[in-house]
C-alpha atoms as a PDB file:
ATOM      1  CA  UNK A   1      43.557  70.321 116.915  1.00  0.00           C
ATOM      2  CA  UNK A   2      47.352  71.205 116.122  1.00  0.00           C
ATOM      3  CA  UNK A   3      48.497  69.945 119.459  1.00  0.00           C
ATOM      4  CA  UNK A   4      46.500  66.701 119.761  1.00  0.00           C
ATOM      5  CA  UNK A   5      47.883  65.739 116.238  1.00  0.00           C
ATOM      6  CA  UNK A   6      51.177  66.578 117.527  1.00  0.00           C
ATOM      7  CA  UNK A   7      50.739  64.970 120.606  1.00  0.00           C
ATOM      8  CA  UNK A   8      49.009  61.860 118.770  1.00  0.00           C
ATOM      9  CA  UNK A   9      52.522  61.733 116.139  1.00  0.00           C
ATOM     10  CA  UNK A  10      55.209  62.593 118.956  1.00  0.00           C
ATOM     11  CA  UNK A  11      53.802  61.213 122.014  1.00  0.00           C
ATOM     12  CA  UNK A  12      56.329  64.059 123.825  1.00  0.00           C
ATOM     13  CA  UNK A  13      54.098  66.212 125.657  1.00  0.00           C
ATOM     14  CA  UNK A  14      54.621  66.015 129.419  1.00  0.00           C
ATOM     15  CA  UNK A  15      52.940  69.127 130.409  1.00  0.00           C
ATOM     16  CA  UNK A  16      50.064  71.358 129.198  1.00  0.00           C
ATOM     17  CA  UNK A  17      48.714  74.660 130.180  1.00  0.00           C
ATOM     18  CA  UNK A  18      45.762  75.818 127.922  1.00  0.00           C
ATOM     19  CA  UNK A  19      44.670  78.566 130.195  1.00  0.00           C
ATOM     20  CA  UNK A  20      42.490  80.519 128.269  1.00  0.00           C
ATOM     21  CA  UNK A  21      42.659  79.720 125.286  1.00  0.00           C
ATOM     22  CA  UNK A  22      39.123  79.857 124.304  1.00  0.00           C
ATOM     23  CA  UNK A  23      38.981  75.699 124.356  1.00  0.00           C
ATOM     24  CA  UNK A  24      35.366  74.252 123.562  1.00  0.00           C
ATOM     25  CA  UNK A  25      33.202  71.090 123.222  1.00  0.00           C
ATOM     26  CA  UNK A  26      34.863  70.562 119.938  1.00  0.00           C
ATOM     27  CA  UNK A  27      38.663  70.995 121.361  1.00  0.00           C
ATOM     28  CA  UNK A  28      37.538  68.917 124.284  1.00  0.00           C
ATOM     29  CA  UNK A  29      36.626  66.192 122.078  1.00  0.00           C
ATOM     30  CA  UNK A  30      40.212  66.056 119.889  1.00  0.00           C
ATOM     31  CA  UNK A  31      41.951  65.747 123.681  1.00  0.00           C
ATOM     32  CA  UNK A  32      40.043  63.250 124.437  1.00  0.00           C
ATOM     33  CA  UNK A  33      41.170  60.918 121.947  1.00  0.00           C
ATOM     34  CA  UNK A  34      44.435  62.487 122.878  1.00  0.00           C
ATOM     35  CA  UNK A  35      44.110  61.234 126.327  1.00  0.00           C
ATOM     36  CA  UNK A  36      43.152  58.092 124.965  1.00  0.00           C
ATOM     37  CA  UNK A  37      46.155  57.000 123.099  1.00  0.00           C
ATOM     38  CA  UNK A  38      48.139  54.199 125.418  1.00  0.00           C
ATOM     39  CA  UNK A  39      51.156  56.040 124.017  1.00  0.00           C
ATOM     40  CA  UNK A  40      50.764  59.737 125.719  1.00  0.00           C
ATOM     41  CA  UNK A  41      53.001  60.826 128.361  1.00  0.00           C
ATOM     42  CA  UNK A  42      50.949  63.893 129.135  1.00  0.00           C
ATOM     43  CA  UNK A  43      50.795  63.967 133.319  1.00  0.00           C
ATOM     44  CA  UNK A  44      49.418  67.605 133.786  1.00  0.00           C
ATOM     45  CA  UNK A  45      46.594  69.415 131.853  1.00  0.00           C
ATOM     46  CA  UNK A  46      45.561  72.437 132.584  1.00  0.00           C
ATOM     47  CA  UNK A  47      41.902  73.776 131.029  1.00  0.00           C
ATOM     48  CA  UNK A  48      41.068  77.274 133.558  1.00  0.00           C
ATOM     49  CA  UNK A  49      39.082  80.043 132.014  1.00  0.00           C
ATOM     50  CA  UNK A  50      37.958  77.636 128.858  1.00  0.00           C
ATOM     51  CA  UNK A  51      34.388  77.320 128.130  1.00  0.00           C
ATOM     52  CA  UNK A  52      34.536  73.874 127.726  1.00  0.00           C
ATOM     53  CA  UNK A  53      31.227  73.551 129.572  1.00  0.00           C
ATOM     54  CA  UNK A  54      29.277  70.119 130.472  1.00  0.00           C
ATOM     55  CA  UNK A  55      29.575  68.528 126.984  1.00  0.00           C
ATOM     56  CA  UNK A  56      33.107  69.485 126.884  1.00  0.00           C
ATOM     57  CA  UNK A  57      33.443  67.635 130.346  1.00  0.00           C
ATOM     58  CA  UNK A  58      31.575  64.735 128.919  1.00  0.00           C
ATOM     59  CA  UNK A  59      34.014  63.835 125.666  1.00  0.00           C
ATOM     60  CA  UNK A  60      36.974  64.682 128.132  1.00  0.00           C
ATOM     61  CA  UNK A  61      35.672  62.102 130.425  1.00  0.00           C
ATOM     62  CA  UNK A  62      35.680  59.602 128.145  1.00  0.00           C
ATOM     63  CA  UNK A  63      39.879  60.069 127.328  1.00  0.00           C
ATOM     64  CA  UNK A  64      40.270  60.616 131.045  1.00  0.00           C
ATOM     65  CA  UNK A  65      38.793  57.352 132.290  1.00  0.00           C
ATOM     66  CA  UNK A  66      41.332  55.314 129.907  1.00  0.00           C
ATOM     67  CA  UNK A  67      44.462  57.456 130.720  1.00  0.00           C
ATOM     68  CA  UNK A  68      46.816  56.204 132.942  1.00  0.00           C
ATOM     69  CA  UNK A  69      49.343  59.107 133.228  1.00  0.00           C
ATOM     70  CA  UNK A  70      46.873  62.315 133.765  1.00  0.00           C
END
């Protein structure tokens, strides 16, 4: 939640590696609306080793199919 919000303020973040980090539905759905923003310059996110699982993959999906930099 602390990165997206920094991410969301900053718009800075070029690169992220969340290996893991332990990164769930709930953390899935804040980067989606990360992804989201027309202002993020994110271009690499990595999520190995997170259970993030198929609702996880469902909010990210939504922030993924509006991002034009990932």
């Amino acid at each position: 939640r602390v990165i997206c919000n920094y991410q969301n303020k900053y718009h800075s973040l070029e690169e992220l590696d969340l290996t893991d980090n332990g990164i769930t539905q709930l953390g899935c759905e804040f980067l989606s609306n990360s992804l989201a923003d027309p202002e993020t310059c994110l271009a690499k996110l990595k999520l190995t080793g997170n259970p993030i699982k198929t609702e996880g993959l469902q909010f990210l999906s939504v922030g993924l199919k509006v991002n034009n930099t990932l």
